[in-house]
Each structure stands twice: as C-alpha cells, then as structure tokens.
C-alpha atoms as a PDB file:
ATOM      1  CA  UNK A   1      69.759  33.513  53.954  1.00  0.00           C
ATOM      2  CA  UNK A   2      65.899  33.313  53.328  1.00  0.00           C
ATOM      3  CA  UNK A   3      65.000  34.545  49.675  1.00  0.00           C
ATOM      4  CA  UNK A   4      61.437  36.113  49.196  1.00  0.00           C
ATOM      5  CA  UNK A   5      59.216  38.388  47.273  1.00  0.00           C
ATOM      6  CA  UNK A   6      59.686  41.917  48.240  1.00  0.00           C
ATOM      7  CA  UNK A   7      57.415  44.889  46.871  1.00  0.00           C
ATOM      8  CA  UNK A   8      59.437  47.960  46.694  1.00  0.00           C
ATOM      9  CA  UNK A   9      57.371  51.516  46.095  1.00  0.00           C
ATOM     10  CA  UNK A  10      59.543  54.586  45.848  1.00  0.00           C
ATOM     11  CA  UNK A  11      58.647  57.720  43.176  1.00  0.00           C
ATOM     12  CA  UNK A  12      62.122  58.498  42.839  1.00  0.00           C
ATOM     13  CA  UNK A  13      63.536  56.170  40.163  1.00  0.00           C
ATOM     14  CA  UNK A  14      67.314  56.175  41.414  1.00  0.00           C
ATOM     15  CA  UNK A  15      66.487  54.814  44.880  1.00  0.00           C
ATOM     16  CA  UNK A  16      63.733  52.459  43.621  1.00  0.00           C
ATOM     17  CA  UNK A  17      66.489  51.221  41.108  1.00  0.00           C
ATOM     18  CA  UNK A  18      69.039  50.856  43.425  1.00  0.00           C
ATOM     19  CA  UNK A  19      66.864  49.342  45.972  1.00  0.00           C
ATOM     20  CA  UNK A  20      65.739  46.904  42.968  1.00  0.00           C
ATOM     21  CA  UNK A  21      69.361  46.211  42.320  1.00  0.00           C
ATOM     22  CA  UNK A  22      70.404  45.490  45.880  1.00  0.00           C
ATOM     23  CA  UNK A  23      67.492  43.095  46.825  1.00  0.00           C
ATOM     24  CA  UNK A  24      67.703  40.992  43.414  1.00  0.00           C
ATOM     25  CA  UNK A  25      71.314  40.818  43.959  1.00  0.00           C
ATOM     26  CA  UNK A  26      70.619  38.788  47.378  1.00  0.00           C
ATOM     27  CA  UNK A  27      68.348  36.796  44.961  1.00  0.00           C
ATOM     28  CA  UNK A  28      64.891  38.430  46.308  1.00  0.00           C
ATOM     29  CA  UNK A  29      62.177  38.611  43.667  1.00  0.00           C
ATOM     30  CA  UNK A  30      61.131  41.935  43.472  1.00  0.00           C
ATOM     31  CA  UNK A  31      58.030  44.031  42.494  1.00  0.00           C
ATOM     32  CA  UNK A  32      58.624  47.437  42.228  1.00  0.00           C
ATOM     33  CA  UNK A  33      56.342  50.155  41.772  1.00  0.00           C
ATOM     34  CA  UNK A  34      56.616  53.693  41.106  1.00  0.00           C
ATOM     35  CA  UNK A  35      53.929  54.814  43.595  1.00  0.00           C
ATOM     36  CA  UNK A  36      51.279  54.105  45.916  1.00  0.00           C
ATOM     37  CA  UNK A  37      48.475  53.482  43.318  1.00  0.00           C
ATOM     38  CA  UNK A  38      50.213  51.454  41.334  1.00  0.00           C
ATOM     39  CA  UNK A  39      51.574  49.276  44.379  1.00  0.00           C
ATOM     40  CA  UNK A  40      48.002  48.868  45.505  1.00  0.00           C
ATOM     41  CA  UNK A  41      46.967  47.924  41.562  1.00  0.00           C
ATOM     42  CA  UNK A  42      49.732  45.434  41.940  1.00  0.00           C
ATOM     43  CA  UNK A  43      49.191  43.961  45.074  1.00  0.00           C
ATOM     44  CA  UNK A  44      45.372  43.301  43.853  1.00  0.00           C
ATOM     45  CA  UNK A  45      46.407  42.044  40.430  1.00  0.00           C
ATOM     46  CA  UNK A  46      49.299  39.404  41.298  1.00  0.00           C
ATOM     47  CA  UNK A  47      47.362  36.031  43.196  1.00  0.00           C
ATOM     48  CA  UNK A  48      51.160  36.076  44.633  1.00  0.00           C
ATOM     49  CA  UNK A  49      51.737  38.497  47.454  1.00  0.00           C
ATOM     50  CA  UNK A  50      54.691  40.020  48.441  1.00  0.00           C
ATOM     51  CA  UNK A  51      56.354  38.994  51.543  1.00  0.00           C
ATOM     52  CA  UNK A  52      57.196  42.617  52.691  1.00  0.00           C
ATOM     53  CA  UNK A  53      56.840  45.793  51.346  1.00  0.00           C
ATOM     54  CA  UNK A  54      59.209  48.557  51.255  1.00  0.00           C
ATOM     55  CA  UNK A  55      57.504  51.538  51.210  1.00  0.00           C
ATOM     56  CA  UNK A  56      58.787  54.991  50.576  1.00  0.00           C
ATOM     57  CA  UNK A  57      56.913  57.758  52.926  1.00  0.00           C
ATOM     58  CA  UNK A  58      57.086  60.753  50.832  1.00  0.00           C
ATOM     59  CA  UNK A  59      55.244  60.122  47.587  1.00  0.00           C
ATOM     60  CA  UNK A  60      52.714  62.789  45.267  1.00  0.00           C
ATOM     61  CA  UNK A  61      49.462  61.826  45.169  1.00  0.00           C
ATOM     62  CA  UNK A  62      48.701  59.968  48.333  1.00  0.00           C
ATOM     63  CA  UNK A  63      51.743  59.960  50.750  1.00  0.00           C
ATOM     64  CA  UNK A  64      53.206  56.290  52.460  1.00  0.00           C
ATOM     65  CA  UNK A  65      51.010  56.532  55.739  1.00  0.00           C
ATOM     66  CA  UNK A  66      47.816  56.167  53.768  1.00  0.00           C
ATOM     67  CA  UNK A  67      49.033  53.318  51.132  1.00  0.00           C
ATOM     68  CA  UNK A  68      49.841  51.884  54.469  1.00  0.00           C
ATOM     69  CA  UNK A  69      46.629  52.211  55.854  1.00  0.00           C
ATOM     70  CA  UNK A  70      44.670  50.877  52.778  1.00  0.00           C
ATOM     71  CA  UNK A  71      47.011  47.858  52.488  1.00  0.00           C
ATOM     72  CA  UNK A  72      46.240  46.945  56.493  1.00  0.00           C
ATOM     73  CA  UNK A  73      42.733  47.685  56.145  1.00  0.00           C
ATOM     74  CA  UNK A  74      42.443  45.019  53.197  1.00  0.00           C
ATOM     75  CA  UNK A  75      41.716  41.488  54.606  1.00  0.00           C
ATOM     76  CA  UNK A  76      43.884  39.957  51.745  1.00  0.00           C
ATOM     77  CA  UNK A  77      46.675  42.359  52.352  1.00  0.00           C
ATOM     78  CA  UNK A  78      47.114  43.381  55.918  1.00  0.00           C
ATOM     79  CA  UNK A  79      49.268  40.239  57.463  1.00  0.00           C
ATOM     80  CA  UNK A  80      51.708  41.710  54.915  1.00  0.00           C
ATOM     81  CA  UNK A  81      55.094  43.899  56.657  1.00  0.00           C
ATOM     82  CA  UNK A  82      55.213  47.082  55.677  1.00  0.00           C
ATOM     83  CA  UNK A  83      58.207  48.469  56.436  1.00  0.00           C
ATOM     84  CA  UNK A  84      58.650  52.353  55.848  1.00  0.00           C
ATOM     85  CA  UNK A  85      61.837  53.965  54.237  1.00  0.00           C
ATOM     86  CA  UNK A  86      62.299  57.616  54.738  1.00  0.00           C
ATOM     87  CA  UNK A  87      64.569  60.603  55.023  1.00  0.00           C
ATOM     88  CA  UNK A  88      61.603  62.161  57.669  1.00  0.00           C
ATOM     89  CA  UNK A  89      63.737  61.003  61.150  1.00  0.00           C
ATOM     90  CA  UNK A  90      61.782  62.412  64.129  1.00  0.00           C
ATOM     91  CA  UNK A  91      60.410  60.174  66.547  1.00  0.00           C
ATOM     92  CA  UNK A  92      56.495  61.470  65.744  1.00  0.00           C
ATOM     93  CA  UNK A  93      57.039  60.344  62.182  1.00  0.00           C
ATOM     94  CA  UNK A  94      58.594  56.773  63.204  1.00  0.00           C
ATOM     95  CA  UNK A  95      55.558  56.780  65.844  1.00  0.00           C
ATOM     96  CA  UNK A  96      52.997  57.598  63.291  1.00  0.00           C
ATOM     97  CA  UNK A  97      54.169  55.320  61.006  1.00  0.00           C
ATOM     98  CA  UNK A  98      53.681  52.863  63.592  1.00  0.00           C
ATOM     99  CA  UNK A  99      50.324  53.908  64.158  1.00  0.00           C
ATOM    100  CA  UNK A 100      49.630  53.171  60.178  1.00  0.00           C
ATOM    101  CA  UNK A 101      50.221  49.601  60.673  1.00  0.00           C
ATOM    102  CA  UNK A 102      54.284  49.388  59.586  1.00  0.00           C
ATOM    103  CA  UNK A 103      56.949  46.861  61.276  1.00  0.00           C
ATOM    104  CA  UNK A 104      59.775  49.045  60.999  1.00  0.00           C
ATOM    105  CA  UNK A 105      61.246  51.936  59.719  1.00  0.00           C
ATOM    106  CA  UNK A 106      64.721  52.755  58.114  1.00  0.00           C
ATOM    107  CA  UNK A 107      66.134  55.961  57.537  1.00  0.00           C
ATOM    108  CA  UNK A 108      67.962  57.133  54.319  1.00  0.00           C
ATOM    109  CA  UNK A 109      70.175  57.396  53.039  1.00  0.00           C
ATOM    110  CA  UNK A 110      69.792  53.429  53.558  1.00  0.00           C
ATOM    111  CA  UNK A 111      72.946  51.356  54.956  1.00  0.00           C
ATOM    112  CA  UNK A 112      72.770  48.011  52.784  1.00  0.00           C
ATOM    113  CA  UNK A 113      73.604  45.579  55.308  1.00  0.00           C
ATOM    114  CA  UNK A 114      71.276  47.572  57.974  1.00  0.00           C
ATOM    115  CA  UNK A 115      68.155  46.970  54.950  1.00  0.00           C
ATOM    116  CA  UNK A 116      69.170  43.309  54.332  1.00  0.00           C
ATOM    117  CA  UNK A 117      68.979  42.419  57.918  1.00  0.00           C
ATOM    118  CA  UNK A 118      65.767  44.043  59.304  1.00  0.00           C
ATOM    119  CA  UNK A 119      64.411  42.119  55.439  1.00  0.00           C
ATOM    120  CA  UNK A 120      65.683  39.032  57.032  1.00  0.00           C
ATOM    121  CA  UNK A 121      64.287  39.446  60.546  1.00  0.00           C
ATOM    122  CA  UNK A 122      61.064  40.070  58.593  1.00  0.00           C
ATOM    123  CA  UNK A 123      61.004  37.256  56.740  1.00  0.00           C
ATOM    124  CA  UNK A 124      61.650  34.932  59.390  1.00  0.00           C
ATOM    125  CA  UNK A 125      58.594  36.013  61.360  1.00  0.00           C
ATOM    126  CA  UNK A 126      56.697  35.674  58.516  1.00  0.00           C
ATOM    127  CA  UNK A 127      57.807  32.302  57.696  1.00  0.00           C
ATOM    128  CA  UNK A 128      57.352  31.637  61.731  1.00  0.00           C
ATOM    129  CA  UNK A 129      53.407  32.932  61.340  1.00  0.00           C
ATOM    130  CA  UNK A 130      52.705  30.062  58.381  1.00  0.00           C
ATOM    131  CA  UNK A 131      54.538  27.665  59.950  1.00  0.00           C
ATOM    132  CA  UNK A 132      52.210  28.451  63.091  1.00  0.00           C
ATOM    133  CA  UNK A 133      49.272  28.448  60.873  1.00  0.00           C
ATOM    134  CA  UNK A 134      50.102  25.136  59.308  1.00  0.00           C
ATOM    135  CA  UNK A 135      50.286  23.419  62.291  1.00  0.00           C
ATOM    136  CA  UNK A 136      47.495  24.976  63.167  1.00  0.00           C
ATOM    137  CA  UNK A 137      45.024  23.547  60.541  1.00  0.00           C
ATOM    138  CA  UNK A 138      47.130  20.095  60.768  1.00  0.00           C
ATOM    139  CA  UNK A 139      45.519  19.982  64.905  1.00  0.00           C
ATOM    140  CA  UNK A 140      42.354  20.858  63.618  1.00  0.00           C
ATOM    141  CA  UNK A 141      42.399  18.751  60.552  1.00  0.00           C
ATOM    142  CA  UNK A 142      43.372  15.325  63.052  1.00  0.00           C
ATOM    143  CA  UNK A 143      40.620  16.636  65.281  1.00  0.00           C
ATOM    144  CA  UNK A 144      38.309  16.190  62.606  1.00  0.00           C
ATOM    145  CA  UNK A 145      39.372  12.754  61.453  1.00  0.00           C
ATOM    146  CA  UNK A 146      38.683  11.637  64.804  1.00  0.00           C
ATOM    147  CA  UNK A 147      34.972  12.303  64.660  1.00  0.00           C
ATOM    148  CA  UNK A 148      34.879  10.066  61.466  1.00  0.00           C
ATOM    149  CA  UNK A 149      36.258   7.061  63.132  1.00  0.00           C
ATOM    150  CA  UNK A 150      33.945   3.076  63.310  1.00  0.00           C
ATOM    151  CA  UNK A 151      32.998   0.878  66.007  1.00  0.00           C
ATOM    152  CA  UNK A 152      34.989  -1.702  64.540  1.00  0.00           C
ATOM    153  CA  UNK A 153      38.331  -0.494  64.810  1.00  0.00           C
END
C-alpha cells in the first residue's frame, strides 16, 4: 500500500478526528484542517503539498464547492485530487461537485475500506502523472545534450 500526505478539511471535529485517526493508522501523513480558510492558509503555507484532499461539502463560511474551486483555480494547487465527502447524495450534487474540479465523491457515513481504496486509486494516478512527467523532462533533457555534442567525437 502507497503511503502519502493527505489534507483532510471537515468543521465537525468527530469526523475530522476520526478521519485523522483512520488515515494515520494506514501510516498517511495527514493535515487536517477545521475549514476551508484554514485549508487554503495551509495549502499556501506548507512548500509540501498534499497528495489529495478530503474535503467535507457542507462547511460555514464558504461551503466545499468553492474551496474547491479556489484550490483548482491556483496554478500551484490545482493538479491536486480533491475528493469530496458528504452526506448531500443526489446525483446534481455528485455532478456539481464534478463540475468544481473534484475526482470523486464518497458519501457518509464513510465505509473505511470504501475511503482507503478510492485514497489508493488516487494516489496511484498521481504517482503515474510524476512518473510521466519525469520521463518527460529526462526526453527533453537528452534532447538537449545532443545539441551540445563536438566534431571530434
């Protein structure tokens, strides 16, 4: 099992606890926040960025579909998976959570193995999208070395 850094927001402190709990428990490092401002202060204060973000949908303030938005809109930010976690289960809220920019979306009350798996999957594919970019940069890297080459050899 992949291990990564997973950003938890949730405003209600038993489910952010026991989502805490759970995740560390697989041996994830986790950043948890207690709403949407402070996840944004957090993802623009720590040079390490979470590898997914759980995000809860109902929050005061400014609810999960606009945290979503803001972290997609941010060049530094938006590769990162946001996957919602709600309680709201009709299809228009899945869809418009889709439409915010999020990977997936779990319903509560959340089945532990259903949350570690879809973590997983999204780990993988991000792990898959550097590995593509560092092959990437390797091509054009060798492409570049070949320009530098001498007559000689």
């Amino acid at each position: 099992m992949r291990r990564g850094t997973i950003m938890v927001v949730e405003d209600d402190r038993p489910s952010r606890n026991f989502l805490v709990r759970v995740l560390e428990e697989e041996g994830h490092e986790v950043i948890a926040a207690k709403d949407g401002m402070q996840a944004l202060e957090r993802l623009q204060s720590r040079p390490d960025r979470p590898e997914v973000i759980l995000l809860d949908l109902i929050m005061p303030d400014i609810d999960g579909y606009e945290i979503c938005k803001r972290i997609k809109s941010n060049p530094a930010t938006q590769t990162i998976p946001v996957i919602f976690i709600s309680s709201m289960n009709s299809v228009d809220d899945e869809v418009r959570g889709f439409d915010a920019g999020a990977v997936d979306y779990i319903h509560k009350p959340i089945s532990i193995p259903l949350l570690s798996r879809r973590v997983q999957t999204h780990l993988s594919l991000v792990q898959t999208q550097e590995l593509e970019k560092s092959y990437e940069q390797s091509i054009f890297m060798l492409g570049e070395a070949g320009h530098y080459n001498d007559t000689d050899t």
